[in-house]
Each structure stands twice: as structure tokens, then as C-alpha cells.
N, C-alpha and C. Protein backbone atom coordinates (compact mmCIF):
# COMPACT_ATOMS: atom_id res chain seq x y z
N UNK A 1 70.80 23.92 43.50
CA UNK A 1 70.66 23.86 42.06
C UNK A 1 69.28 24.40 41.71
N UNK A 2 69.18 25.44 40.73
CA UNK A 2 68.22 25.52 40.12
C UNK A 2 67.20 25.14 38.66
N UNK A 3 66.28 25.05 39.10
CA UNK A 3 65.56 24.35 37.68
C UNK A 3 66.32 25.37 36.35
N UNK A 4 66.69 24.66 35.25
CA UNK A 4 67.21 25.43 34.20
C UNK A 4 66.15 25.87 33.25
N UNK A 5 64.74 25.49 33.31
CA UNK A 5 63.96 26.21 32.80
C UNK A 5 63.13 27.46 32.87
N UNK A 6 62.79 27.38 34.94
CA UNK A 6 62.43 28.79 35.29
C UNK A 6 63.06 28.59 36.45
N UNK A 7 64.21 28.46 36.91
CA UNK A 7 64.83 29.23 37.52
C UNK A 7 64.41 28.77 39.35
N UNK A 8 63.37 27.79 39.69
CA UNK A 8 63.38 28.08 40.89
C UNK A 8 64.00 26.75 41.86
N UNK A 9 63.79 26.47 42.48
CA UNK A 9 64.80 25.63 43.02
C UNK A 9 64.34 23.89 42.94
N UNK A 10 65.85 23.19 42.69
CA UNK A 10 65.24 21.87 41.81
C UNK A 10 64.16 21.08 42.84
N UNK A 11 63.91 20.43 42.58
CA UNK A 11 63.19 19.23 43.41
C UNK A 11 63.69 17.65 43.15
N UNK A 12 63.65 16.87 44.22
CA UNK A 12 64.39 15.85 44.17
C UNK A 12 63.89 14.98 43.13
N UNK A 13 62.90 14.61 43.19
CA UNK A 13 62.10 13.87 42.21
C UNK A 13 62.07 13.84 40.14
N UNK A 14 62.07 15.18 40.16
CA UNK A 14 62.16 15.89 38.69
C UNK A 14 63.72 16.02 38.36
N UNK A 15 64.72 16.08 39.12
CA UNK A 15 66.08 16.71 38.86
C UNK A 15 66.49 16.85 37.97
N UNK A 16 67.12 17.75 37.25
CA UNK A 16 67.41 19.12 37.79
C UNK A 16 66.31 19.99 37.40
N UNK A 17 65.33 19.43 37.36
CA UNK A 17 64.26 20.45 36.99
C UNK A 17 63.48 20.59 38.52
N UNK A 18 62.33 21.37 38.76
CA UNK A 18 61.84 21.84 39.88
C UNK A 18 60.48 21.29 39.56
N UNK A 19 59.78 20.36 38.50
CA UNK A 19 58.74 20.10 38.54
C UNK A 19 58.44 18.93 37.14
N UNK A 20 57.32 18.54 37.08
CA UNK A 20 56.91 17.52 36.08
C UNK A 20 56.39 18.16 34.71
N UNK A 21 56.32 19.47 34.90
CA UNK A 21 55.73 20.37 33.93
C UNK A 21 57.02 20.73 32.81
N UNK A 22 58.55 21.17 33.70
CA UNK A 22 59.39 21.78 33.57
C UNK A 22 60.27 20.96 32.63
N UNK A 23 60.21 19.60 33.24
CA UNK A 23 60.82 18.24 32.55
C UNK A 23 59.82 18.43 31.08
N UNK A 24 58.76 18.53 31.13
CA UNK A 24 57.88 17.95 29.98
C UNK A 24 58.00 18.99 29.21
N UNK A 25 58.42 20.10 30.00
CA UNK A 25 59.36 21.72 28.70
C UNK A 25 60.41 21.08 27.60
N UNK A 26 60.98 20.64 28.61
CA UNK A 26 62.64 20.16 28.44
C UNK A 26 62.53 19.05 27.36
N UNK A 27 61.43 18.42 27.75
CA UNK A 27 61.75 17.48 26.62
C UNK A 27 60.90 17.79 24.87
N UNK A 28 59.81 18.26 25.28
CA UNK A 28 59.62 19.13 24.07
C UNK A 28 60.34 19.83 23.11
N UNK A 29 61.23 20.51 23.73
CA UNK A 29 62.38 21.30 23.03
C UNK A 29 63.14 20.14 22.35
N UNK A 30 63.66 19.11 23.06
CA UNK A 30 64.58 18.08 22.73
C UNK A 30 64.19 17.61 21.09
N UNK A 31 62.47 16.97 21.42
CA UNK A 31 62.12 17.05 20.25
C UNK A 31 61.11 17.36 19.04
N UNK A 32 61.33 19.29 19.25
CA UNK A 32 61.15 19.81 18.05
C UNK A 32 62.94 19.79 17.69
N UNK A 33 63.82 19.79 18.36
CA UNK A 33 64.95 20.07 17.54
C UNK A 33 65.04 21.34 18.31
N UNK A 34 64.73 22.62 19.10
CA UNK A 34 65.09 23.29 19.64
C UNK A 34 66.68 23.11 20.03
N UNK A 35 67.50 22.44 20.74
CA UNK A 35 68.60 22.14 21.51
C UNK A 35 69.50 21.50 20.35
N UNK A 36 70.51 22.05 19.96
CA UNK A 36 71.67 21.83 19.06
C UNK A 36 73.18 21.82 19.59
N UNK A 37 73.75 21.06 18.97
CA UNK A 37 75.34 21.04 19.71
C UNK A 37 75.96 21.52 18.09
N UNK A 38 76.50 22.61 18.13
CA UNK A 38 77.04 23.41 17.51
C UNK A 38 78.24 22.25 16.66
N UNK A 39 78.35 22.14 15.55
CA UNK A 39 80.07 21.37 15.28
C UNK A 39 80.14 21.85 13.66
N UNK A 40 81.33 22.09 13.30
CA UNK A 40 82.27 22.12 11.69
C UNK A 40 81.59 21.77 11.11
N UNK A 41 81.28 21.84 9.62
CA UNK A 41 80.64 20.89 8.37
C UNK A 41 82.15 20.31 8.35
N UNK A 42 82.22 18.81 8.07
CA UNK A 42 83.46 18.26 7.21
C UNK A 42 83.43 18.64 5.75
N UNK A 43 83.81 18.95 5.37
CA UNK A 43 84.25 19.10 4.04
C UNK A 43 84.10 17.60 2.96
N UNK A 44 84.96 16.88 3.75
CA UNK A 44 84.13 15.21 2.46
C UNK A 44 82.73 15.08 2.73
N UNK A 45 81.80 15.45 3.61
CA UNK A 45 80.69 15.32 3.19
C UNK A 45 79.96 15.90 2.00
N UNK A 46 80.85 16.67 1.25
CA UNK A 46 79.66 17.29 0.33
C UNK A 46 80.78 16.48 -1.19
N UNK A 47 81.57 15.26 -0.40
CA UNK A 47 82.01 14.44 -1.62
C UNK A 47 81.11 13.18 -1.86
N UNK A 48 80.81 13.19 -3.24
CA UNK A 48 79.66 11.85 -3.89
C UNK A 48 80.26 10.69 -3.29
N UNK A 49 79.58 9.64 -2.79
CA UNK A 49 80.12 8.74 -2.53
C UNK A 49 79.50 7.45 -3.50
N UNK A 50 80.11 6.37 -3.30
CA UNK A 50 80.41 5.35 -4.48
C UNK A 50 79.43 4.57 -3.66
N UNK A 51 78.52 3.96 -4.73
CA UNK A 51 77.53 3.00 -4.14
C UNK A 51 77.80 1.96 -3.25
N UNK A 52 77.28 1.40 -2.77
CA UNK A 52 78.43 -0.16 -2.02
C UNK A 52 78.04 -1.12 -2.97
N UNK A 53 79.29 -1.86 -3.03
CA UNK A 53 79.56 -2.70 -4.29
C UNK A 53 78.69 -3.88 -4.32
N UNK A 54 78.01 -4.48 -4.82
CA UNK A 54 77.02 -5.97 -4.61
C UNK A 54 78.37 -6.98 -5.08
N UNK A 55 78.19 -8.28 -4.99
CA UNK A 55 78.70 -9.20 -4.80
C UNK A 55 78.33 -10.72 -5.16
């Protein structure tokens, strides 16, 4: 297996990355928001929704 950031071969410790640097890539990306899972807009989301009722 190779590290998915540069490519060289993983190390047991870091997995699947090849180093502590590579991980600390990986997670950077995570969060600026870099890494997205692609999906549909639903369509009722762009319907108003009704306050929640008090009681």
C-alpha cells in the first residue's frame, strides 16, 4: 500500500499514510473542507419550513 498523499510506501505506524507529516496533510485538508462527498440537492430543501410549534 501506498501513502495516498505522496505516493511512497505506507508505514505501519501512520497507516495508510507513510509518515506523521503526511497524516497531518490529510487532516488539514479534512478541515479546510478540501475533501467532499459529492450528493443531489433534495429539492424540499429549498421548501420554507414551519416553525416548531410551542406548547
Amino acid at each position: 500500500m501506498s501513502c495516498p498523499i505522496c505516493d511512497k510506501p505506507a508505514d505501519a505506524r501512520y497507516r495508510p499514510f507513510c509518515s506523521r507529516r503526511c497524516a497531518d496533510v490529510d487532516l488539514g485538508r479534512w478541515l479546510r473542507g478540501s475533501y467532499a462527498i459529492p450528493a443531489e440537492a433534495d429539492p424540499d430543501d429549498d421548501l420554507p419550513q414551519d416553525p416548531p410549534q410551542r406548547h
